[in-house]
Protein backbone atom coordinates (compact mmCIF):
# COMPACT_ATOMS: atom_id res chain seq x y z
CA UNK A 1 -8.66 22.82 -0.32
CA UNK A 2 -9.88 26.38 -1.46
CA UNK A 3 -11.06 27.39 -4.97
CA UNK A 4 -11.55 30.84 -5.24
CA UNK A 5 -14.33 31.29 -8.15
CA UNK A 6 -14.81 35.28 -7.61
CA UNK A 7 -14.71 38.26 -5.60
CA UNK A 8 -17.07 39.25 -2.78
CA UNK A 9 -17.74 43.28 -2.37
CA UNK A 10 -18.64 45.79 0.28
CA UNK A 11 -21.62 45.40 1.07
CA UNK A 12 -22.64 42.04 -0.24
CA UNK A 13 -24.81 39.82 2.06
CA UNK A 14 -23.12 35.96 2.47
CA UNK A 15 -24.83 32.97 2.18
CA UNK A 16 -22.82 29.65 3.44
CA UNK A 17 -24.08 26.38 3.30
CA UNK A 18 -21.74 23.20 4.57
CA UNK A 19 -22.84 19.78 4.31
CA UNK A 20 -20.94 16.34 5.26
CA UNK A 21 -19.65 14.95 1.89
CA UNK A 22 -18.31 11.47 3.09
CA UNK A 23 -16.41 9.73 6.21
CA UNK A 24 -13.36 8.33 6.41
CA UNK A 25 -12.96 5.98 9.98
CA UNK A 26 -11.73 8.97 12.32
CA UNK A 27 -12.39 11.67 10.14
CA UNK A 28 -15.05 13.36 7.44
CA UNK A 29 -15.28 15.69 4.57
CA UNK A 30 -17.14 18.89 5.03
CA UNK A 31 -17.85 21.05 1.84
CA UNK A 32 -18.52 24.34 2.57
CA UNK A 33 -19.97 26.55 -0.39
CA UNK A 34 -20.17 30.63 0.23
CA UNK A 35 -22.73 32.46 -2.30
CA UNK A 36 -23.04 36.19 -2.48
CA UNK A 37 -25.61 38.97 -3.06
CA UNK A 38 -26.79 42.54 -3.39
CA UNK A 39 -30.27 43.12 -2.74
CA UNK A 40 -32.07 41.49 -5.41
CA UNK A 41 -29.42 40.40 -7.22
CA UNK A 42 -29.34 36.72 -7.94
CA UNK A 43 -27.15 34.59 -5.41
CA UNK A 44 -23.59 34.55 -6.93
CA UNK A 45 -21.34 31.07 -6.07
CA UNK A 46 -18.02 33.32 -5.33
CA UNK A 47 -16.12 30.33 -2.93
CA UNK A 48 -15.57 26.78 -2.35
CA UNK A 49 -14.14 24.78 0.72
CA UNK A 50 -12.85 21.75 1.13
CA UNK A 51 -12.15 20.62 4.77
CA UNK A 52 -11.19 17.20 7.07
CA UNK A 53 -12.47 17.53 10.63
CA UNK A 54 -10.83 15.02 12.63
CA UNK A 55 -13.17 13.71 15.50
CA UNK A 56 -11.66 13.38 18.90
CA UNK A 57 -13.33 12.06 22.31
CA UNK A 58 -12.56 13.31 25.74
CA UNK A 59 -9.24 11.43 25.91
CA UNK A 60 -8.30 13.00 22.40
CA UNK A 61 -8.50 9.70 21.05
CA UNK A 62 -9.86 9.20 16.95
CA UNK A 63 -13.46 7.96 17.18
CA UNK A 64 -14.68 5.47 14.76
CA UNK A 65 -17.13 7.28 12.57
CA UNK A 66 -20.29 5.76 11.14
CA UNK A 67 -20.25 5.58 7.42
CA UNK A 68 -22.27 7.47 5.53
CA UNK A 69 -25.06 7.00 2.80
CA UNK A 70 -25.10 9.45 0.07
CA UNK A 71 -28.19 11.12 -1.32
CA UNK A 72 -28.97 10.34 -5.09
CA UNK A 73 -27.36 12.39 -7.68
CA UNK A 74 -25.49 15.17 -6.23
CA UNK A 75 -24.88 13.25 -2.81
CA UNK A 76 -23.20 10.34 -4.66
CA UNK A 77 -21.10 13.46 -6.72
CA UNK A 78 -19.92 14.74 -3.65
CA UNK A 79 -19.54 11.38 -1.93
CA UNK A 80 -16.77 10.14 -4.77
CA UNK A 81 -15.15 13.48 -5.05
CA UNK A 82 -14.18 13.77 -1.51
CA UNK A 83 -12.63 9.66 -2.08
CA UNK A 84 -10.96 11.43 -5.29
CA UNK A 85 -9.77 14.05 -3.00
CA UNK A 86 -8.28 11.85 0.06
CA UNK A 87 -5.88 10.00 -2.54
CA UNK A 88 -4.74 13.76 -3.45
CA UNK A 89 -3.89 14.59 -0.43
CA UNK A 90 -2.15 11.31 0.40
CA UNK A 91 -0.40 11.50 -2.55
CA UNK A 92 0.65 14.80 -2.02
CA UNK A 93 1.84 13.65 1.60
CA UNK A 94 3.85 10.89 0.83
CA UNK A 95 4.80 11.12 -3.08
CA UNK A 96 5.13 14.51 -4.28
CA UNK A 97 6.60 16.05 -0.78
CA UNK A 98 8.52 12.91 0.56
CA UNK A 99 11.75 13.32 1.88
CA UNK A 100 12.85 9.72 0.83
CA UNK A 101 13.23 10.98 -2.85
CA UNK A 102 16.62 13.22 -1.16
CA UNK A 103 18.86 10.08 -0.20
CA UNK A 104 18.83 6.44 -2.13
CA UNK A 105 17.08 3.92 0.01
CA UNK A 106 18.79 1.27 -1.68
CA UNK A 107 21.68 -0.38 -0.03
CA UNK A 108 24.98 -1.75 -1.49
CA UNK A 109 24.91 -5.39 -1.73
CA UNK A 110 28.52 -6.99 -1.83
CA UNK A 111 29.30 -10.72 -0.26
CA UNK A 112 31.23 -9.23 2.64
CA UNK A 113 27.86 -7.36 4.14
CA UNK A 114 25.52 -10.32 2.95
CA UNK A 115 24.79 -11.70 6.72
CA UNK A 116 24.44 -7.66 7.88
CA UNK A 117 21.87 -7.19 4.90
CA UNK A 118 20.30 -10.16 5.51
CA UNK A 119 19.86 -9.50 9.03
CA UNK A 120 18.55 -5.85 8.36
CA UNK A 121 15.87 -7.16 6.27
CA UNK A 122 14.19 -9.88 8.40
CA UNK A 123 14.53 -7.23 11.22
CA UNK A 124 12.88 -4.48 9.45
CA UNK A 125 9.77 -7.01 8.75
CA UNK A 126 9.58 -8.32 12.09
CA UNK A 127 9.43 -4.20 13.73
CA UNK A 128 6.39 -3.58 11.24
CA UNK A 129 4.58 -7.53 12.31
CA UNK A 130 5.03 -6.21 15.61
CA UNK A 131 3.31 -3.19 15.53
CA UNK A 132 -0.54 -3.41 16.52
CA UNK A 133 -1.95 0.18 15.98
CA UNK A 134 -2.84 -0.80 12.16
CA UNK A 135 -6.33 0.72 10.86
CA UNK A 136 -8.10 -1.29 8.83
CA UNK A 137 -9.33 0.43 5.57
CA UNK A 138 -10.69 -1.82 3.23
CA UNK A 139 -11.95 -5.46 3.45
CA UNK A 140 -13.62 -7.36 0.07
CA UNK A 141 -13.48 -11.01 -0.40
CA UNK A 142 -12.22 -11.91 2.94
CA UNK A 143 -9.09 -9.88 1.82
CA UNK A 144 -7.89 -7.13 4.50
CA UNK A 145 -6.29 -4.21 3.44
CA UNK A 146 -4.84 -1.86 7.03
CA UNK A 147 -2.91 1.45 7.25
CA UNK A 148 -0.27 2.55 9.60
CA UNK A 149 0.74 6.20 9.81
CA UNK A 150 3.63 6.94 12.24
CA UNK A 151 6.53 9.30 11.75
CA UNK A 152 5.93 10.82 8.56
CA UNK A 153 5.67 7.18 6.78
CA UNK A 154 2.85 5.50 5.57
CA UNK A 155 3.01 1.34 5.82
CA UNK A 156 -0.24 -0.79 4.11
CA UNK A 157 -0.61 -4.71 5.11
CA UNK A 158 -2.98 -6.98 3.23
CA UNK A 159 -4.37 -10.11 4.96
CA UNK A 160 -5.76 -13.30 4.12
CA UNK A 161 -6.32 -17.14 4.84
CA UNK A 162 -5.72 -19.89 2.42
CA UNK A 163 -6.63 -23.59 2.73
CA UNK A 164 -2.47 -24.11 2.41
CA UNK A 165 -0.31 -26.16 4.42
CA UNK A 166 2.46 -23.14 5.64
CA UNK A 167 5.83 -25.05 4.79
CA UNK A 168 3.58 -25.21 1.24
CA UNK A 169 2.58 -21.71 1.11
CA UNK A 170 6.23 -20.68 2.33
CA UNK A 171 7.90 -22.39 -0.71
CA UNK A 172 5.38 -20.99 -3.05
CA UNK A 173 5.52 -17.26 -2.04
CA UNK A 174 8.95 -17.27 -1.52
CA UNK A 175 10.32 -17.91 -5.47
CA UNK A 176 9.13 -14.36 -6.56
CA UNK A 177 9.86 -15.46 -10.00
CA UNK A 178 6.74 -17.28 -10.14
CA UNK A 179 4.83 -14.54 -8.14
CA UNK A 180 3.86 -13.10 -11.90
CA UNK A 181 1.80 -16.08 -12.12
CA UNK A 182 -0.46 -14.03 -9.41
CA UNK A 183 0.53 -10.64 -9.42
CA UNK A 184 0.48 -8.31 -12.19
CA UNK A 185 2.39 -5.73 -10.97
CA UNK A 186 5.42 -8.30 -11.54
CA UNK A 187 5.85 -8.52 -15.62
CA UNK A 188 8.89 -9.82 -15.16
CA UNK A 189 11.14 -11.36 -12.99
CA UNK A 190 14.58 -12.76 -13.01
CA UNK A 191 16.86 -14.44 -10.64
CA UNK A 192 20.43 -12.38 -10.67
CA UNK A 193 22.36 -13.86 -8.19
CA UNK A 194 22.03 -16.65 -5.82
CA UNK A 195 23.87 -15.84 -2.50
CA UNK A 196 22.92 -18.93 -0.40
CA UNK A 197 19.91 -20.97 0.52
CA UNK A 198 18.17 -18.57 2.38
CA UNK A 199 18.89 -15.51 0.07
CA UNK A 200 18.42 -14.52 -3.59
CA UNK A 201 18.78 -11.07 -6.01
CA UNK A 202 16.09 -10.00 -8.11
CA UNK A 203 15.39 -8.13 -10.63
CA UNK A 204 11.59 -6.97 -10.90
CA UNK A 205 9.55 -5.27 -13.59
CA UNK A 206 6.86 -3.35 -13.32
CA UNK A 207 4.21 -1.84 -15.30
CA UNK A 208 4.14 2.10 -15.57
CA UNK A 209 0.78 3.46 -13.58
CA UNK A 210 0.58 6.41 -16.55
CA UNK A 211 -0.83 5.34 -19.61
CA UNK A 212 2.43 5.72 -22.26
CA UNK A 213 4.85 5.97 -19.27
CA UNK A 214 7.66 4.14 -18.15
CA UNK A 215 7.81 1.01 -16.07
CA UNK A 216 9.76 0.61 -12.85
CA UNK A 217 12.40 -2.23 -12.44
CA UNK A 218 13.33 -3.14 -8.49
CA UNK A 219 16.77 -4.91 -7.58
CA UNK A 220 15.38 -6.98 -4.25
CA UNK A 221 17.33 -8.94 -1.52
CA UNK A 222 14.64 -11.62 -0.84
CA UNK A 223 15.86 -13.31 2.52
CA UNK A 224 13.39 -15.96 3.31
CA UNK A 225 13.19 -17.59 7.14
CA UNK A 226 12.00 -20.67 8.27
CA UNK A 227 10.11 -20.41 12.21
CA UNK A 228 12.44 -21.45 15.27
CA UNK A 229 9.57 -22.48 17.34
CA UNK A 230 6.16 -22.88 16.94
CA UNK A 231 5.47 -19.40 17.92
CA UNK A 232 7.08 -18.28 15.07
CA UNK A 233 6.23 -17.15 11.24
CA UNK A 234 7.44 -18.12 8.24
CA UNK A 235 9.34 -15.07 6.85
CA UNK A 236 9.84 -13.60 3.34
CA UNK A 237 11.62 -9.98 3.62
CA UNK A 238 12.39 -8.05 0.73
CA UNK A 239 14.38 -4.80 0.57
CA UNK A 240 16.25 -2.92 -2.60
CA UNK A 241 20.08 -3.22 -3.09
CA UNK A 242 22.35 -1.61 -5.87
CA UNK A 243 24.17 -3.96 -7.83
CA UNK A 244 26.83 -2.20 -10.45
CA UNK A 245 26.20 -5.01 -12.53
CA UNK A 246 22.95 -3.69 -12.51
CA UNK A 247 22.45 0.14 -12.98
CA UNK A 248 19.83 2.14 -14.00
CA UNK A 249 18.53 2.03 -17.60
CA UNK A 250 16.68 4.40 -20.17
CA UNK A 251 14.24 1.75 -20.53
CA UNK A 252 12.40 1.90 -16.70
CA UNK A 253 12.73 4.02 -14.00
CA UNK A 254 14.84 2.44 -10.84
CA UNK A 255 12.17 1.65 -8.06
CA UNK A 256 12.94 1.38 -4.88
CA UNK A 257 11.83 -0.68 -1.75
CA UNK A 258 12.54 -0.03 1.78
CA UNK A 259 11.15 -2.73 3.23
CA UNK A 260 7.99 -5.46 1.99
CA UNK A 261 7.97 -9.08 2.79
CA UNK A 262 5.38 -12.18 3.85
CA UNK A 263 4.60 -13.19 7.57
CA UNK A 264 2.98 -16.82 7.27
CA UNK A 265 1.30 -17.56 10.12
CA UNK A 266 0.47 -21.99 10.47
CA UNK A 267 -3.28 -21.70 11.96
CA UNK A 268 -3.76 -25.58 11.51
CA UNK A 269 -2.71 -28.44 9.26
CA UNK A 270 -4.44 -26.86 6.65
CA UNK A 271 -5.65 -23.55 7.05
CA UNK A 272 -2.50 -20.80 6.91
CA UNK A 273 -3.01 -16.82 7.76
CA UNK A 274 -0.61 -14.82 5.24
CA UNK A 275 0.34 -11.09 5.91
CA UNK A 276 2.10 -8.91 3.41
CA UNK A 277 3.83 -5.51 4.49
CA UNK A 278 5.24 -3.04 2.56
CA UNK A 279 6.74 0.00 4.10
CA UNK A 280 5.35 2.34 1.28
CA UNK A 281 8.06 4.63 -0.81
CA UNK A 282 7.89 7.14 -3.75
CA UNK A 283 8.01 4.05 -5.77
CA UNK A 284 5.73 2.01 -4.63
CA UNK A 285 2.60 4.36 -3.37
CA UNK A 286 0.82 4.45 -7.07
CA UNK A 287 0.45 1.24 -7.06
CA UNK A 288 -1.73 1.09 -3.96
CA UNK A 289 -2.85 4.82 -3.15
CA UNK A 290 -5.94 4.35 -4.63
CA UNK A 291 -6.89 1.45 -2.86
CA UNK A 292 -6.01 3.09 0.39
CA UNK A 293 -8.30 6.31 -0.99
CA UNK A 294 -11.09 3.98 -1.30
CA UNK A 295 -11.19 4.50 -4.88
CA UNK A 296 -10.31 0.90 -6.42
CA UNK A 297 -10.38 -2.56 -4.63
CA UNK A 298 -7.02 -3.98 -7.11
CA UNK A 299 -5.29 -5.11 -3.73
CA UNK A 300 -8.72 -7.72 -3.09
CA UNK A 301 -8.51 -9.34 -6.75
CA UNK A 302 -4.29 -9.41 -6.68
CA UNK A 303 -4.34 -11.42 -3.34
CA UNK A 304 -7.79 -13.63 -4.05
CA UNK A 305 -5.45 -14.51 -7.75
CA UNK A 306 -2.66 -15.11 -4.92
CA UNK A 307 -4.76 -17.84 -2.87
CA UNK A 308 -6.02 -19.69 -5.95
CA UNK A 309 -2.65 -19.74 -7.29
CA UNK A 310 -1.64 -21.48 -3.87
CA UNK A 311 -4.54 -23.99 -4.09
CA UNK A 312 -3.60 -24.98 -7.42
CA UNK A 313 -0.14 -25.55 -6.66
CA UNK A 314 -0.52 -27.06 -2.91
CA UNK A 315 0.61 -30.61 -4.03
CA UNK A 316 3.44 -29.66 -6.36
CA UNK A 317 6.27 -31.06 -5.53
CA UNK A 318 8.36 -28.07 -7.70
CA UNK A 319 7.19 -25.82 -4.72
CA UNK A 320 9.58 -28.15 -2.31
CA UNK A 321 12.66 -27.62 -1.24
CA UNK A 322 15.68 -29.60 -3.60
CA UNK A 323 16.92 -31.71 -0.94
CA UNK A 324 13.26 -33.22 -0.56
CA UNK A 325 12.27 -34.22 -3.87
């Protein structure tokens, strides 16, 4: 990032100064600022630079980066502008440029490709749980908020421990019409269409990110999974469908997901390890970017709200399934 501020002459003697503004992991912010002069003439400020040195070792592998403390005043300036700067540029990346926004991510949903759907959307949760080059980015409150960059997409998980039985936790998490009572990015939710035990259609609300702009609304396939074995998770997998019951409307702009969901891990009797993914779209970036930038820590108090709404509601039998009550 380059701002041009004014015009350097024949002649003119150039004074550049670069200092470390902050560090991000594998990388760090170096501002460069270029003042110019003519003999006595006072030093004029004619250019500054913006640039993100990535830091390699002798396999050409990222090394981890010490954080860094800014100076008082003008450190702590610099320090926060080169935070405000990262969410540009990952905004830029993966909002404004994306190539999702030139074909519909959102799949027909009809009864005759329910079990293909269905299948597509566990399977699509279980590549991303599998994946084990995630970066973690942010961590407040025992809440752990990773990164995964690979092939021009950007995927966030957040991850936490409750004091939960699973089966509990399972139930809970996986009625997203009560997930409002935790999360409010969901004002509203409604049920549209029960297809079978195992999988529901939603329709979500969501508040706009722009003061005076319009919300989002989400149709979701939520196909929820019970473990075959004890080496498996409890699944929740959400993905967007298009309904034409359900178009588009004036009111909100049509969201879209690609692929989100819940791995719930059973650590003990008691204790439970939950992991939520969301394969990040046009949509669903400015909700989270500026956690990821470092800016805001919304992700930490949305998922602490999500583990005392499980405590509270660990011995209700509501949460159960029908057949057990």
């Amino acid at each position: 990032m380059f701002h041009f501020r004014g015009p350097s002459h024949i002649g003119d003697r150039l004074v550049l100064k670069a200092i470390v503004n902050n560090s991000f992991k594998h990388s760090m912010e170096v501002g460069v600022c270029a003042e110019a002069y003519k003999g006595g003439e006072p030093l004029r400020h004619i250019n500054s630079a913006f640039m993100t040195f990535e830091v390699l070792d002798s396999d050409r592998k990222p090394c981890m980066l010490p954080r860094i403390r800014p100076e008082p005043v003008d450190g702590k300036r610099r320090y926060l502008e080169a935070v405000a700067r990262k969410k540009i540029r990952l905004d830029r990346k993966y909002i404004i440029s994306c190539k999702q926004t030139e074909v519909p991510l959102s799949v027909p949903w009809d009864p005759s490709n329910q079990m293909y759907l269905s299948y597509n959307n566990v399977s699509a949760l279980k590549l991303m749980d599998a994946r084990n080059n995630w970066v973690l980015t942010f961590e407040k409150n025992k809440v752990r908020l990773y990164t995964l960059e690979e092939n021009h997409m950007l995927c966030f998980k957040v991850e936490m421990h409750v004091s939960v039985p699973a089966e509990q936790t399972f139930h809970l998490l996986s009625d997203l019409s009560r997930r409002k009572e935790w999360d409010r990015h969901y004002e509203e939710c409604e049920v549209i269409n029960q297809a079978d035990e195992d999988d529901t259609l939603y329709r979500v609300v969501t508040p706009s990110v722009t003061k005076g702009g319009k919300g989002q609304d989400f149709i979701l396939l939520a196909s929820r999974r019970k473990p075959c074995d004890a080496r498996d998770p409890y699944l929740i997998a959400l993905r967007s469908v298009t309904l034409p019951t359900h178009p588009p409307t004036e009111d909100s702009t049509r969201g879209e997901v690609l692929s989100a969901g819940f791995t719930i891990w059973e650590e003990s009797s008691t204790v439970t390890k939950i992991t939520y993914y969301n394969q990040a779209t046009p949509g669903i970036l400015p909700y989270i970017s500026t956690d990821i930038a470092g800016l805001s820590s919304s992700f930490s108090s949305t998922f602490s709200a999500c583990s005392h709404f499980l405590e509270a509601n660990k011995d209700s039998l509501a949460a159960l399934p029908h057949s057990a009550q």
